[in-house]
N, C-alpha and C. Protein backbone atom coordinates (compact mmCIF):
# COMPACT_ATOMS: atom_id res chain seq x y z
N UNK A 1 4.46 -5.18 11.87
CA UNK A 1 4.06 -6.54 11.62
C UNK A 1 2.53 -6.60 11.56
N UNK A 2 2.29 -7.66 10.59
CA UNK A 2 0.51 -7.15 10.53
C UNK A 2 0.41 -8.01 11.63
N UNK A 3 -0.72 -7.95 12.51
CA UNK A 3 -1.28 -8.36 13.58
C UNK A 3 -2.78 -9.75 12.89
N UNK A 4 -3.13 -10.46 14.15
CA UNK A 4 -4.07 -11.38 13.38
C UNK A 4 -5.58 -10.37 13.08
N UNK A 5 -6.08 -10.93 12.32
CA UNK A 5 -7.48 -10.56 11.52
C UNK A 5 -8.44 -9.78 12.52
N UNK A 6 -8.35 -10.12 13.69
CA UNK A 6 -9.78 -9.56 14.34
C UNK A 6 -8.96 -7.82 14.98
N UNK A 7 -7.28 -7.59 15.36
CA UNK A 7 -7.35 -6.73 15.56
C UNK A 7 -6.37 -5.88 14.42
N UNK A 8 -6.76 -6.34 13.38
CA UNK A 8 -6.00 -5.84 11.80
C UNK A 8 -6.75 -4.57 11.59
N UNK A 9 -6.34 -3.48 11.15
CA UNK A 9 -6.77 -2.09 10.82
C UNK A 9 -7.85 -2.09 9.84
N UNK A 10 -8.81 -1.16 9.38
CA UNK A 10 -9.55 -1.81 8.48
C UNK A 10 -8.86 -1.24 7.12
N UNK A 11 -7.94 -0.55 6.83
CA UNK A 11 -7.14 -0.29 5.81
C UNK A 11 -6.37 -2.11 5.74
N UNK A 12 -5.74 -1.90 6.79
CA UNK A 12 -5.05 -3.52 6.09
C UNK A 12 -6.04 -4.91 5.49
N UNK A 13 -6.92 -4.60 6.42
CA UNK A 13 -8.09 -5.89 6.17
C UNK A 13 -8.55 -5.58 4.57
N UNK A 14 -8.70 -4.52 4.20
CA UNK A 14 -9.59 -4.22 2.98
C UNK A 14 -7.99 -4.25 1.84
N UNK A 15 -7.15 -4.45 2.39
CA UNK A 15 -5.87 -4.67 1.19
C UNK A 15 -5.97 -6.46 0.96
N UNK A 16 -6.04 -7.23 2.27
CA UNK A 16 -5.49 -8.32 2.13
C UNK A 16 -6.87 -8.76 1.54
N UNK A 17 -7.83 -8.58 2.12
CA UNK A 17 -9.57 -9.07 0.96
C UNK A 17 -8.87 -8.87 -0.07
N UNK A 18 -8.80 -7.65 -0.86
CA UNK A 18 -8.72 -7.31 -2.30
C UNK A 18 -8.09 -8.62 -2.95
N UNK A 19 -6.33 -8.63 -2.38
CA UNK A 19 -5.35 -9.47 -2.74
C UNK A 19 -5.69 -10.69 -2.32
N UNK A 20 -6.15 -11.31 -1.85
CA UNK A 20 -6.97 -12.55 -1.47
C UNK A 20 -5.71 -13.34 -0.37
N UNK A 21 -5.15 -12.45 0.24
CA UNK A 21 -4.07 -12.44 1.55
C UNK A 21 -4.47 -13.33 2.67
N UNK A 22 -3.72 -14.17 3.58
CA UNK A 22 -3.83 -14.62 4.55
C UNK A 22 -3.27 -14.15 5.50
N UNK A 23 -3.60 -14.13 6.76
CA UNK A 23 -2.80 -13.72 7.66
C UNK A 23 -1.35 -13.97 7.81
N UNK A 24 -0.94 -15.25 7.62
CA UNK A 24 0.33 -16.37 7.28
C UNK A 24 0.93 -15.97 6.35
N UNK A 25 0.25 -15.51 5.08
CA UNK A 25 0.72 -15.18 3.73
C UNK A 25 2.03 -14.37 3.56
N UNK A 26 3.32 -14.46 3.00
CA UNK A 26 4.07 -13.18 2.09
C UNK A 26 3.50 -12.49 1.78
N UNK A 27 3.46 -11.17 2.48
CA UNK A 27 2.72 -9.92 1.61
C UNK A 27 4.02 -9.33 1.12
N UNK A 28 4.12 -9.32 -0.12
CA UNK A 28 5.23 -8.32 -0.29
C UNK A 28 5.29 -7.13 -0.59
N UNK A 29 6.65 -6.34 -0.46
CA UNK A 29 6.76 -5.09 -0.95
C UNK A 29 6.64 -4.51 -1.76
N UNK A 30 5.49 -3.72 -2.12
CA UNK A 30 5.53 -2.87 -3.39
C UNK A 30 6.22 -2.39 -4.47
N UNK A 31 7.51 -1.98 -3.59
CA UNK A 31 8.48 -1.69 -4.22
C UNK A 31 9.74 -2.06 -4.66
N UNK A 32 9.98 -2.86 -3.36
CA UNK A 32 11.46 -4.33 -3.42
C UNK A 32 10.95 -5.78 -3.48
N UNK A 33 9.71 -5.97 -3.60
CA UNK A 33 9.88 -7.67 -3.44
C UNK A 33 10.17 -7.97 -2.00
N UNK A 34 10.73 -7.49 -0.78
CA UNK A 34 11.15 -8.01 0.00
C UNK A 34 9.68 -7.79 0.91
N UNK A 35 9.91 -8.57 1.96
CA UNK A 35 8.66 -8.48 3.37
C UNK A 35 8.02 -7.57 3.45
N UNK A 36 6.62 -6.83 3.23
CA UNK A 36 6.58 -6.08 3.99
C UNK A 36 5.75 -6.16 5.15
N UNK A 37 5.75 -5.18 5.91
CA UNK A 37 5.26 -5.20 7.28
C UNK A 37 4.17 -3.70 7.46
N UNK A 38 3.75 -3.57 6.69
CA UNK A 38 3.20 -1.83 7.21
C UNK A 38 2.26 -1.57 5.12
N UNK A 39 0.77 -1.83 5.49
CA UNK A 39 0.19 -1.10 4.49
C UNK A 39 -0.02 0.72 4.47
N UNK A 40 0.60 1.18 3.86
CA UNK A 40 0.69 2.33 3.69
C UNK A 40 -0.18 3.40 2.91
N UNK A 41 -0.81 4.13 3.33
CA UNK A 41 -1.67 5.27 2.76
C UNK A 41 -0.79 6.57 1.65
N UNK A 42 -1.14 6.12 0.59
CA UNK A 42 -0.09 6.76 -0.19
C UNK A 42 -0.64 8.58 0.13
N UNK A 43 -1.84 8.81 0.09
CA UNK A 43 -2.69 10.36 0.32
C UNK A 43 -2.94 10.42 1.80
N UNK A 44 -2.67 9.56 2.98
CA UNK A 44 -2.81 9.98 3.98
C UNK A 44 -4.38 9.32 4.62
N UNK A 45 -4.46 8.90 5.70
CA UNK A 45 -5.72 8.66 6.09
C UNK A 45 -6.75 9.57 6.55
N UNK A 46 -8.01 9.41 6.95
CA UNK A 46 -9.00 10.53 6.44
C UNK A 46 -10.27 9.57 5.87
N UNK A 47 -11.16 10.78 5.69
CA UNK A 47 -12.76 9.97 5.16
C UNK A 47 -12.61 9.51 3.85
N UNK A 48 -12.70 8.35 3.19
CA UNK A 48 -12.81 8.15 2.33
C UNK A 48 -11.46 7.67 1.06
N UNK A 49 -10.57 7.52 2.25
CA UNK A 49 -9.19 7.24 2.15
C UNK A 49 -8.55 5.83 1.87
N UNK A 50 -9.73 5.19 2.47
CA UNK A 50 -9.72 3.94 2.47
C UNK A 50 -9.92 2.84 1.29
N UNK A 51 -9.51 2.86 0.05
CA UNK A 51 -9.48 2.67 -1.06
C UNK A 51 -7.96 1.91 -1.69
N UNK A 52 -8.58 0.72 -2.32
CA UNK A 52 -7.29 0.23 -2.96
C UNK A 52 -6.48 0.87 -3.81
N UNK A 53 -6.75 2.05 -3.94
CA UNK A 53 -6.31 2.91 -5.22
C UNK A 53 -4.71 3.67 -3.95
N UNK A 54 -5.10 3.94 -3.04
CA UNK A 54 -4.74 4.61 -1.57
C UNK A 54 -3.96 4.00 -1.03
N UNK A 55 -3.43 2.36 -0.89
CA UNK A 55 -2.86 1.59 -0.52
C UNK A 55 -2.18 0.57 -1.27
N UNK A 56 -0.71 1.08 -0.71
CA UNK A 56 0.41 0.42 -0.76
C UNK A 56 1.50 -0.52 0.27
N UNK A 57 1.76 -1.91 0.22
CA UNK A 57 2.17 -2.52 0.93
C UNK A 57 3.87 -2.61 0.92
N UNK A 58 4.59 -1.86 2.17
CA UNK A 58 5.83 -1.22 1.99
C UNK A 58 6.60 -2.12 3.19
N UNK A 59 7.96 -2.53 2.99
CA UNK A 59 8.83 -2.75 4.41
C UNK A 59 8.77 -1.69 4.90
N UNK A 60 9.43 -1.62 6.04
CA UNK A 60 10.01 -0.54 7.16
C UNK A 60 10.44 0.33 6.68
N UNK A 61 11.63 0.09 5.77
CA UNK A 61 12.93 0.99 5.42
C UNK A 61 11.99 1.78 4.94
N UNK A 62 11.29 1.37 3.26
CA UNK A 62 10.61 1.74 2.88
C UNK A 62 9.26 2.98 3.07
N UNK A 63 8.92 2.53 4.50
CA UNK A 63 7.32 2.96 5.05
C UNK A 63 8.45 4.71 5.68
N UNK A 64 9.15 4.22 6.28
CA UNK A 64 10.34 5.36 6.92
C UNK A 64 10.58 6.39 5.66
N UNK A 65 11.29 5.98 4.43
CA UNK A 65 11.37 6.79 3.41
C UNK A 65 9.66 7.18 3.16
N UNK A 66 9.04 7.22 2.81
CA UNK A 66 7.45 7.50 2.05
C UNK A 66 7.38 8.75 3.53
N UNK A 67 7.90 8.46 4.42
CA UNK A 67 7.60 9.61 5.48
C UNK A 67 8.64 10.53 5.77
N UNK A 68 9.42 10.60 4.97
CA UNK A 68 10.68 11.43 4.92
C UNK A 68 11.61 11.54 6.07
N UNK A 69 11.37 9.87 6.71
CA UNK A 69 12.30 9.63 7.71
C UNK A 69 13.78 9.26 7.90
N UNK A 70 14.52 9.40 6.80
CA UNK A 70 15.26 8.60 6.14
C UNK A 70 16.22 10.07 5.42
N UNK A 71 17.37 9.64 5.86
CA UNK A 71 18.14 11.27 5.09
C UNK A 71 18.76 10.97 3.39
N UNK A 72 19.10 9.05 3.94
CA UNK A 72 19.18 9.20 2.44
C UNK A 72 18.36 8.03 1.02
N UNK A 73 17.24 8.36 1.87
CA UNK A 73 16.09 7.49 1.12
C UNK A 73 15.05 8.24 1.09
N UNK A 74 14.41 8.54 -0.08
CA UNK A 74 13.11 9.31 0.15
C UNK A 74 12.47 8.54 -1.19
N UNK A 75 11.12 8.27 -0.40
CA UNK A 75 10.11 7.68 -1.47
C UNK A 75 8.72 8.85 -2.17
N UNK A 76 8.50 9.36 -2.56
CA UNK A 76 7.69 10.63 -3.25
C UNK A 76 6.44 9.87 -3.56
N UNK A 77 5.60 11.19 -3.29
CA UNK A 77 3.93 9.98 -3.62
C UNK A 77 4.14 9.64 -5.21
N UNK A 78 4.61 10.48 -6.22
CA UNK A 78 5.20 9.93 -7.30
C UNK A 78 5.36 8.79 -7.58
N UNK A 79 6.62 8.26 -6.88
CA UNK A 79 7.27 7.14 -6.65
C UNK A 79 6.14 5.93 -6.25
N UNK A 80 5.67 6.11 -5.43
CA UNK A 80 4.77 5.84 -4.48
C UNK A 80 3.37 4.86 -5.39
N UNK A 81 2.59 6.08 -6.15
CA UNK A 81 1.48 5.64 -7.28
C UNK A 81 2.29 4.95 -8.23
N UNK A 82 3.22 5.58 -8.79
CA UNK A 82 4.48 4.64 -9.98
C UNK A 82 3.88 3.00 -9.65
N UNK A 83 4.82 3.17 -8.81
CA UNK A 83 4.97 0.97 -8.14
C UNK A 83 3.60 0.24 -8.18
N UNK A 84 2.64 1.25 -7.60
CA UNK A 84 1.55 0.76 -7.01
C UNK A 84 0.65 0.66 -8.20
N UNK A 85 0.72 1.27 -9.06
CA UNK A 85 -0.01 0.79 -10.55
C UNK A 85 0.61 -0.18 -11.23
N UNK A 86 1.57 -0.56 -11.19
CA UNK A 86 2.39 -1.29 -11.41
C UNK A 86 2.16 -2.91 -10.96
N UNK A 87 2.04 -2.69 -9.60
CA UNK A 87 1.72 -3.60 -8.79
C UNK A 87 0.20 -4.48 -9.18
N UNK A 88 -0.35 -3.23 -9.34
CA UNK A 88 -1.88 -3.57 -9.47
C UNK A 88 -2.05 -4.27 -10.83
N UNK A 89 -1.63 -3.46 -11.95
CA UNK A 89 -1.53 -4.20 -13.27
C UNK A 89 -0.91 -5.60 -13.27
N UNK A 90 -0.16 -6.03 -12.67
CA UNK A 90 0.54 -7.65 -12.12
C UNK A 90 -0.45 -8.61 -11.43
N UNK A 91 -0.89 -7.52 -10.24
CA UNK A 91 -1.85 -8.51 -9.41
C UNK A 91 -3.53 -8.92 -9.74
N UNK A 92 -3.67 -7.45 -10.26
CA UNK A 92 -5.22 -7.42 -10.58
C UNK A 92 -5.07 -6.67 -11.82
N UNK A 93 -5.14 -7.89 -13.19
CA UNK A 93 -5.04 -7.31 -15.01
C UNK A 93 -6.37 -6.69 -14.30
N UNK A 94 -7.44 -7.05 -14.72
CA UNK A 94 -8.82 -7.38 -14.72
C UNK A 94 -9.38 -5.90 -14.21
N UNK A 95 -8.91 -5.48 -13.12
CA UNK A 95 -9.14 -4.37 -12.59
C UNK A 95 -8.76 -2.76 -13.06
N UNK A 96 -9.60 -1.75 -12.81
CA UNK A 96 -9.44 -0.93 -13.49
C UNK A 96 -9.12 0.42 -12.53
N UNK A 97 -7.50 0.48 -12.45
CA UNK A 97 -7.41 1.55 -11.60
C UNK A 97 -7.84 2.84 -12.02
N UNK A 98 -8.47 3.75 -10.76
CA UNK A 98 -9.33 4.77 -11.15
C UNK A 98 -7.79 5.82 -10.00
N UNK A 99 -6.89 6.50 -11.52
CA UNK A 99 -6.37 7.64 -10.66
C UNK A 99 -6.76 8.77 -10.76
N UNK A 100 -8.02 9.03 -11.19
CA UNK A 100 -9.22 9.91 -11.05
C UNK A 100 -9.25 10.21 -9.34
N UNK A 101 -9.93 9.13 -8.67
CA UNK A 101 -10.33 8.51 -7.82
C UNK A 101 -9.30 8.79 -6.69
N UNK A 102 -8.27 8.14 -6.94
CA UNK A 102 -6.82 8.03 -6.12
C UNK A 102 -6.18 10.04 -5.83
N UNK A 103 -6.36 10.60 -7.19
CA UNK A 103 -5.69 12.33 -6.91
C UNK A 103 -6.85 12.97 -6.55
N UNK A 104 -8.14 12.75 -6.35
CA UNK A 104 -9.10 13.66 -5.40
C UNK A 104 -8.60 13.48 -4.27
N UNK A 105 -8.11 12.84 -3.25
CA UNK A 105 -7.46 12.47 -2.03
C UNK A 105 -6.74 13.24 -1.50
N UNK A 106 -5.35 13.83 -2.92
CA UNK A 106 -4.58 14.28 -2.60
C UNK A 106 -4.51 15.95 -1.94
């Protein structure tokens, strides 16, 4: 569950700025439309990781599969960048994803 603003991660804080998010707000899932609860590091956290290109907003089920927690759900960073460009082209035309940027990470 995201937590309020002052003790929000600075990965989540720098998703919900981007998306112009409220604490209150539906953030939804990247991938289902449904709730999610957990911004997710598609390359893993680390220096320089911290990038909208890097973050994806996943439910549970979801955040569980992307970590290969799940025997019969698995989400692939594949999968993963797929949605999330996807996402981005919906939310932000205007913006110009750099997966230049996003596979140095990896």
């Amino acid at each position: 569950m995201f937590k309020n603003s002052k003790l929000m991660q600075k990965h989540t804080k720098l998703y919900f700025q981007f998306f112009g998010y409220g604490e209150q707000d539906f953030i939804p899932s990247e991938i289902s439309g449904t709730k999610a609860v957990d911004i997710h590091h598609i390359f893993g956290r680390g220096k320089d990781h911290d990038i909208i290109e890097n973050l994806i907003a996943l439910n549970r089920e979801e955040h569980q599969a992307a970590h290969k927690e799940l025997p019969h759900f698995y989400l692939s960073e594949d999968d993963l960048i797929s949605a999330h460009r996807l996402f981005m082209m919906k939310m932000a035309p205007y913006y110009r994803f750099d997966i230049e940027k996003l596979m140095r990470l990896k």
